[in-house]
N, C-alpha and C. Protein backbone atom coordinates (compact mmCIF):
# COMPACT_ATOMS: atom_id res chain seq x y z
N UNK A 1 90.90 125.79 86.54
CA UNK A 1 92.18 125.10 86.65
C UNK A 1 93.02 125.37 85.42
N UNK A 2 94.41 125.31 85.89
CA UNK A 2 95.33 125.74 85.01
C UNK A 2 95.35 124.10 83.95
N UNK A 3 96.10 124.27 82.68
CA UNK A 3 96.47 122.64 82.41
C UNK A 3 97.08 122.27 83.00
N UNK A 4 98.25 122.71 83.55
CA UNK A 4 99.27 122.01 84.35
C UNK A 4 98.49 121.24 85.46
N UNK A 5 97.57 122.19 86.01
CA UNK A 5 96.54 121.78 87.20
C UNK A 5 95.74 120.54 86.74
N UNK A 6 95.43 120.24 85.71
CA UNK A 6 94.44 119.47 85.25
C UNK A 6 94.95 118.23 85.19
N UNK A 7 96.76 117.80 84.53
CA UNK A 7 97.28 117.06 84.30
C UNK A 7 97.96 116.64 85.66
N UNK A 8 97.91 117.41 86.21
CA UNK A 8 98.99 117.16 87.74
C UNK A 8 97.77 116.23 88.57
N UNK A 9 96.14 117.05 88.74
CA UNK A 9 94.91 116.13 89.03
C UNK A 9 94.48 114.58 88.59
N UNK A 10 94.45 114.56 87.16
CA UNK A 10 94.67 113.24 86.71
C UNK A 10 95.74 112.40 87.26
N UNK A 11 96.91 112.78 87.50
CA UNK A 11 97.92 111.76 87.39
C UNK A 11 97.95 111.01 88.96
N UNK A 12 98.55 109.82 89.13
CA UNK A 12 98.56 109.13 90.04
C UNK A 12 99.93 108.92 90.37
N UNK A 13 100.74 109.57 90.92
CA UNK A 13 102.62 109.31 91.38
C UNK A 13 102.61 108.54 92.48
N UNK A 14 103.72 107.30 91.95
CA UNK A 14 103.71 106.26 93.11
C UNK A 14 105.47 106.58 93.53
N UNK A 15 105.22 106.01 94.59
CA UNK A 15 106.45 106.06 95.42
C UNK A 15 107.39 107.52 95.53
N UNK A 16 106.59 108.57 95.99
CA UNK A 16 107.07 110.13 95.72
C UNK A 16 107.61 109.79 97.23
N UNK A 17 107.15 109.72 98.78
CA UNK A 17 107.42 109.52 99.48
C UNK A 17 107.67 108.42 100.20
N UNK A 18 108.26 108.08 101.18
CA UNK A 18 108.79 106.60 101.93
C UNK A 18 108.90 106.51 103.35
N UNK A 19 108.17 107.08 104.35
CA UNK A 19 108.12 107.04 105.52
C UNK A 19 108.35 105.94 105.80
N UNK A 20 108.46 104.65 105.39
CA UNK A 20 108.03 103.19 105.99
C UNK A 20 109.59 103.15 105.83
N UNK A 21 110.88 103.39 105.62
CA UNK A 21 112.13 103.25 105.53
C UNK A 21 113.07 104.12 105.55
N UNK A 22 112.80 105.13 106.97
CA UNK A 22 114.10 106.17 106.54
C UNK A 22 115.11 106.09 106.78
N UNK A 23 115.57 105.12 107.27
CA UNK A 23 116.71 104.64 107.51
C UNK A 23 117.09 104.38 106.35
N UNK A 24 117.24 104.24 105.12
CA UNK A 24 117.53 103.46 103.85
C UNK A 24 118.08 105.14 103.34
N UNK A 25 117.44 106.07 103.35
CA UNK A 25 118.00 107.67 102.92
C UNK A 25 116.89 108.79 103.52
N UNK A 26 117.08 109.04 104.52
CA UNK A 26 116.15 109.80 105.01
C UNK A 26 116.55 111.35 104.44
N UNK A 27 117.89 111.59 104.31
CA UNK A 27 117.97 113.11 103.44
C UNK A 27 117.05 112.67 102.30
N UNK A 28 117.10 112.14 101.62
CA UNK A 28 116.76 111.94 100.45
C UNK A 28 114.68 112.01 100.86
N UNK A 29 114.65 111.37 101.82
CA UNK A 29 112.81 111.12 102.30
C UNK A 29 112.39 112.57 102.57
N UNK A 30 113.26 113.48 103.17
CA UNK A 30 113.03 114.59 104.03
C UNK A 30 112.86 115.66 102.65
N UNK A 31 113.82 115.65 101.82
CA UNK A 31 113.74 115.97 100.05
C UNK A 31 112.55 115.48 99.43
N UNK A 32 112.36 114.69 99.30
CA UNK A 32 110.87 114.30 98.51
C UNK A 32 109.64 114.47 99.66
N UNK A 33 109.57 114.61 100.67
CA UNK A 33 108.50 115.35 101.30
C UNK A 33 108.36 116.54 100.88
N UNK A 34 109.11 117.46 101.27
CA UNK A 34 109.50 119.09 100.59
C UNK A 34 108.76 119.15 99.34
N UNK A 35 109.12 118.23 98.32
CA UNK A 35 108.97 118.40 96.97
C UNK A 35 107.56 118.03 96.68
N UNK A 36 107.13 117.11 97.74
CA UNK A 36 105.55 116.58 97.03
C UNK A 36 104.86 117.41 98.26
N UNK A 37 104.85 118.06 98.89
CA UNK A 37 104.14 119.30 99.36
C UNK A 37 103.86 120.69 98.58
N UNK A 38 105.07 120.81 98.32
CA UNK A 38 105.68 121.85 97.34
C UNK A 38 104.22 121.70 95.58
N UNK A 39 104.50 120.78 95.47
CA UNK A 39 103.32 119.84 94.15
C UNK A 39 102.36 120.28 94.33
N UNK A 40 101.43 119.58 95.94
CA UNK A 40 100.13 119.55 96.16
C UNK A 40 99.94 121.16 96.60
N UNK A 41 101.11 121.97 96.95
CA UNK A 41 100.11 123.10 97.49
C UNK A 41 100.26 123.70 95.65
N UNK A 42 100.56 123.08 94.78
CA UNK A 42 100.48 123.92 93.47
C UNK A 42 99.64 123.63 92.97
N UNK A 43 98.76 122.44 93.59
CA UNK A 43 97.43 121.77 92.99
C UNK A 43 98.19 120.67 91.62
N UNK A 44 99.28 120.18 91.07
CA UNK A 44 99.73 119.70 90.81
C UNK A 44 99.90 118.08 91.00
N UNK A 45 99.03 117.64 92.16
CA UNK A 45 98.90 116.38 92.31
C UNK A 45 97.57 115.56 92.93
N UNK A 46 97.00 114.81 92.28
CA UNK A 46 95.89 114.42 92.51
C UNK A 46 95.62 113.30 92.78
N UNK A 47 96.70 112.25 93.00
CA UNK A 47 97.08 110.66 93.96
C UNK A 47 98.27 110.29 94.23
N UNK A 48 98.41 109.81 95.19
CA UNK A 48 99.73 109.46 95.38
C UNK A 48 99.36 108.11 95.78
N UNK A 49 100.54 107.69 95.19
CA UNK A 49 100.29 105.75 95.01
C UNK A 49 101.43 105.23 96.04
N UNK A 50 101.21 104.29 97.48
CA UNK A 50 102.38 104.11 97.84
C UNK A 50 103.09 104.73 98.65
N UNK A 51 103.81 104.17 99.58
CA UNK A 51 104.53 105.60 100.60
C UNK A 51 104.05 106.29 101.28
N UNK A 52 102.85 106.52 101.41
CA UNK A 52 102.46 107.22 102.57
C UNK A 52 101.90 107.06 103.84
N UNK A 53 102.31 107.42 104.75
CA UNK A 53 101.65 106.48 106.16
C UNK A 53 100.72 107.88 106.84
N UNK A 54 100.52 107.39 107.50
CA UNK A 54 98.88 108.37 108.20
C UNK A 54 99.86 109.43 108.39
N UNK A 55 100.61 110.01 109.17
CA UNK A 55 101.10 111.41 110.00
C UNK A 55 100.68 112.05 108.41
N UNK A 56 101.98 111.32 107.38
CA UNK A 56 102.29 112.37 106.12
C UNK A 56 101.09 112.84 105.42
N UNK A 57 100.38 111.52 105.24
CA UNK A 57 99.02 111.44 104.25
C UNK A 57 98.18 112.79 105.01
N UNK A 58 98.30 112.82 106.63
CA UNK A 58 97.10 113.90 107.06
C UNK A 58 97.88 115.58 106.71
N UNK A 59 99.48 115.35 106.80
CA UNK A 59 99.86 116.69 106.45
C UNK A 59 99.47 116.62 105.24
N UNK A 60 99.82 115.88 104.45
CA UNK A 60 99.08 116.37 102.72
C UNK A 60 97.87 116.73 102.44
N UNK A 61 96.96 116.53 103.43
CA UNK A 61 95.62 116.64 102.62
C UNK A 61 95.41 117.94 103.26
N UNK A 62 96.18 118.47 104.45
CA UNK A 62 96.28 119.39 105.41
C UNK A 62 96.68 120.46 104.06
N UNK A 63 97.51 120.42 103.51
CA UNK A 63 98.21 121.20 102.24
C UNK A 63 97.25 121.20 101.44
N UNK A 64 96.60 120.61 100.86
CA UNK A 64 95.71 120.31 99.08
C UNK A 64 94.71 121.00 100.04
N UNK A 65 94.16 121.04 101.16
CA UNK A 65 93.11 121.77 101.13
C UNK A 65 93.19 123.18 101.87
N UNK A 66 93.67 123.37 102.59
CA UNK A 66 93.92 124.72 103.43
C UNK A 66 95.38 125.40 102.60
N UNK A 67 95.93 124.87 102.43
CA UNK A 67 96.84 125.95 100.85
C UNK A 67 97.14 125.62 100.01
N UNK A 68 96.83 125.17 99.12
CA UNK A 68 96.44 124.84 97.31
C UNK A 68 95.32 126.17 97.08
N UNK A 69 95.23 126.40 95.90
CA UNK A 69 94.33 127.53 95.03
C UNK A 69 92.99 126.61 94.81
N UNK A 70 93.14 125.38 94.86
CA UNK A 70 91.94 124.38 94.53
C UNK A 70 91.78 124.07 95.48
N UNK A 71 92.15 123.77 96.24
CA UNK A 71 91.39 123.14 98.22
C UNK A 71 91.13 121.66 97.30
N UNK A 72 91.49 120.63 96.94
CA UNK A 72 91.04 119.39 96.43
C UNK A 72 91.99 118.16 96.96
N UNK A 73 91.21 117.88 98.02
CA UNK A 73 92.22 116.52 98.41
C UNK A 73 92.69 115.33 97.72
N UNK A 74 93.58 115.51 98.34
CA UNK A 74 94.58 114.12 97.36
C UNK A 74 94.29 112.87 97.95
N UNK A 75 94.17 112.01 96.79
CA UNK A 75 93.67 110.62 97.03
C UNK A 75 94.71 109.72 97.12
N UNK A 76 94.64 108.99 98.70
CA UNK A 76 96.12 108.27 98.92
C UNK A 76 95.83 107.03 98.48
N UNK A 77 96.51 106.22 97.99
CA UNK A 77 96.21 105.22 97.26
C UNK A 77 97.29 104.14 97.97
N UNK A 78 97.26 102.48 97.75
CA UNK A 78 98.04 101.63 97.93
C UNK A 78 97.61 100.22 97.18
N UNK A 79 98.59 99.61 96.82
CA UNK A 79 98.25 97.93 96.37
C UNK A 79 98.42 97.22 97.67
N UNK A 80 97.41 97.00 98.13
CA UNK A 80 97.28 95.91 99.27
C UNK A 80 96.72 94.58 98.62
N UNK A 81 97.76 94.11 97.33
CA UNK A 81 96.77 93.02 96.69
C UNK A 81 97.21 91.61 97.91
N UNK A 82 97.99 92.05 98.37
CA UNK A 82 98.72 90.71 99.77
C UNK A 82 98.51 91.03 100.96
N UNK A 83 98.01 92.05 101.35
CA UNK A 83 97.80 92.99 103.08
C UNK A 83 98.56 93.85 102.68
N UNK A 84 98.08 94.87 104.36
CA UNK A 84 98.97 95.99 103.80
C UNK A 84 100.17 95.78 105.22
N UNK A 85 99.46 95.13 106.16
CA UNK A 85 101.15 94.96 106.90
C UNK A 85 101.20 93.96 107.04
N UNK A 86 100.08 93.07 107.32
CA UNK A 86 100.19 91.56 107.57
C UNK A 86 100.30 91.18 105.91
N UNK A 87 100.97 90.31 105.88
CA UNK A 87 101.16 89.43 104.26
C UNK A 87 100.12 87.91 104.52
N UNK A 88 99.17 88.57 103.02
CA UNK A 88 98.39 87.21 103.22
C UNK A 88 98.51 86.72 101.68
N UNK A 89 97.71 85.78 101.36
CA UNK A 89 98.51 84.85 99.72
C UNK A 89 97.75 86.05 99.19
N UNK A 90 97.74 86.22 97.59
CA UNK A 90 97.27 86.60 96.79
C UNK A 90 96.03 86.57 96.82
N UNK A 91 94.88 87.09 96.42
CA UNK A 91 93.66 86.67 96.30
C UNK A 91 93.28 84.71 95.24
N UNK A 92 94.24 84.90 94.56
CA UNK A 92 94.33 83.99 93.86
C UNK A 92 94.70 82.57 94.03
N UNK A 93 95.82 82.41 94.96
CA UNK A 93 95.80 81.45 96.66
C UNK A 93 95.03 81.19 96.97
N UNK A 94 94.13 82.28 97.69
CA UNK A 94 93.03 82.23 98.31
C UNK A 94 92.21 81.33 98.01
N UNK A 95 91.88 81.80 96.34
CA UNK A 95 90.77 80.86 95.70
C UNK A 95 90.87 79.73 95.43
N UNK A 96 92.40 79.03 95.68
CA UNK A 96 92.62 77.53 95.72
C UNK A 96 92.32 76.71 96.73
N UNK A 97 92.11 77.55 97.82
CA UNK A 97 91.55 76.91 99.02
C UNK A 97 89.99 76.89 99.39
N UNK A 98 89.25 77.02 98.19
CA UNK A 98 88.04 76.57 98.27
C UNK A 98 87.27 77.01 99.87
N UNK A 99 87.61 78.38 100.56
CA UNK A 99 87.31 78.96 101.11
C UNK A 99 86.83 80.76 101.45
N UNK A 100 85.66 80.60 100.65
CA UNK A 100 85.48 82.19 100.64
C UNK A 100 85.67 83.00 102.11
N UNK A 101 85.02 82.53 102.93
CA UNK A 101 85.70 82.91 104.13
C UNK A 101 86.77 83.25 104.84
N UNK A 102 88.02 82.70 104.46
CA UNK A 102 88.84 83.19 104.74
C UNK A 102 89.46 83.79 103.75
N UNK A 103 88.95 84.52 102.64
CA UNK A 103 88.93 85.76 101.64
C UNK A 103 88.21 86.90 102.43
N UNK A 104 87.39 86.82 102.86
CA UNK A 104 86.74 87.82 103.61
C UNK A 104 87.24 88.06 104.93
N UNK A 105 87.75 87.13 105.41
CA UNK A 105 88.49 87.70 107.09
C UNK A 105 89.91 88.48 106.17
N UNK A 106 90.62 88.14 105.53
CA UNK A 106 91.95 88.70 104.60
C UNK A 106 91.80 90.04 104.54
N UNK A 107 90.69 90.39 103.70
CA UNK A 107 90.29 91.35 103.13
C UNK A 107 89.48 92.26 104.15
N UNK A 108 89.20 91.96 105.48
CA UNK A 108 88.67 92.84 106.34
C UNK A 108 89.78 93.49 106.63
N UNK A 109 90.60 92.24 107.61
CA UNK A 109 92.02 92.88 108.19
C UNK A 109 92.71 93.95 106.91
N UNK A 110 92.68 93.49 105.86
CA UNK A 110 93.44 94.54 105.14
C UNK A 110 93.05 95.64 104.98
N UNK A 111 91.89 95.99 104.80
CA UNK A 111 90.90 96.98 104.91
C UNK A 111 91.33 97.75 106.19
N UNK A 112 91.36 97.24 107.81
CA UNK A 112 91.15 97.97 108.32
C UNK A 112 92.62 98.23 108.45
N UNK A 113 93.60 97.90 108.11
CA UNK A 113 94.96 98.06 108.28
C UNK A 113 95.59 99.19 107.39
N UNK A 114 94.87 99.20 106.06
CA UNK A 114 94.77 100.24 104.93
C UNK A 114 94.56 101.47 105.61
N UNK A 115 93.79 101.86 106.61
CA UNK A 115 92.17 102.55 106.90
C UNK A 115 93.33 103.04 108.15
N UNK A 116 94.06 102.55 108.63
CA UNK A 116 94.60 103.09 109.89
C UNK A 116 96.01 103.38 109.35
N UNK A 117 96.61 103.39 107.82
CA UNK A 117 97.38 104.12 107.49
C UNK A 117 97.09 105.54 107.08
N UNK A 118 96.12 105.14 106.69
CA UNK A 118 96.19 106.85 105.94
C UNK A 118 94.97 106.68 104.66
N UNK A 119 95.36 105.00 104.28
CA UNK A 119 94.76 104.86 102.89
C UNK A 119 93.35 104.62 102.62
N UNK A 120 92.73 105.35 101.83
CA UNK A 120 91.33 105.16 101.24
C UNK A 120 91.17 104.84 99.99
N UNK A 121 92.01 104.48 99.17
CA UNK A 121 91.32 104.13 97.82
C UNK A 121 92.71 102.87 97.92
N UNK A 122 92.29 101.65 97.47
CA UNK A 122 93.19 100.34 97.30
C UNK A 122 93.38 99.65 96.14
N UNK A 123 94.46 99.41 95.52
CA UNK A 123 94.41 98.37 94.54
C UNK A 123 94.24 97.10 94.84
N UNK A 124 93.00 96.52 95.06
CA UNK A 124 93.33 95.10 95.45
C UNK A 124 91.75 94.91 95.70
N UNK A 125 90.73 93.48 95.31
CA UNK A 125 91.54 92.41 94.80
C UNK A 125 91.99 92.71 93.69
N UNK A 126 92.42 91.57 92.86
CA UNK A 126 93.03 91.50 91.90
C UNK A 126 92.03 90.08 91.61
N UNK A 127 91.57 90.49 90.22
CA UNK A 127 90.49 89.29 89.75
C UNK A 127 91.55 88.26 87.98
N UNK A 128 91.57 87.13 88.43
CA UNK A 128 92.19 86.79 87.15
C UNK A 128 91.63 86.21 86.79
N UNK A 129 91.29 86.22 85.03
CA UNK A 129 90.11 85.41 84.13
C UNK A 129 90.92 84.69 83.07
């Protein structure tokens, strides 16, 4: 790997793409698709945080591995610290209600809601000490 390659791997870019709103600037969505394809087939990107919903996430990894010089899939990432479509309290809510159980039904649904976007790696819970 090149450095550029090495530093582009490390790094984690959030909000490069926005499928979930193209109505808000879709020239602008249709532009930063281009551009973060353009990245991953340079091997230049190694997470993307945010923004990506299943179609895009499968063309990207479609790119990082069948034309990138590294074949190394990109790790789609999201903060589902509240759900990822359903909104549930904080984990921290949660724990005021003296119910682990319904921490664990939260955190399934979010899981599988994550899991049918695109996303495999999550920010969330969120533990406060």
């Amino acid at each position: 790997m090149t450095l550029e390659e090495k530093v582009g791997q490390l790094g984690v870019f959030a909000d490069m793409v926005r499928p979930f709103a193209p109505d808000v600037n879709p020239e602008a969505n249709v532009r930063n698709a281009g551009q973060v394809l353009e990245q991953v087939r340079a091997g230049r990107v190694g997470s993307l945080f945010n923004g990506v919903g299943a179609a895009q996430g499968r063309e990207i990894q479609r790119v990082a591995v069948e034309e990138s010089r590294l074949g190394i899939p990109v790790a789609l990432a999201a903060d589902v610290i509240h759900g990822m479509r359903t909104v549930f309290p904080i984990p921290l809510g949660e724990a005021a209600s003296f119910e682990p159980a319904l921490a664990e039904r939260t955190a399934r649904a979010t899981a599988i809601e994550a899991t049918a976007a695109g996303i495999h790696w999550t920010y969330a819970p969120a533990v406060d000490i």
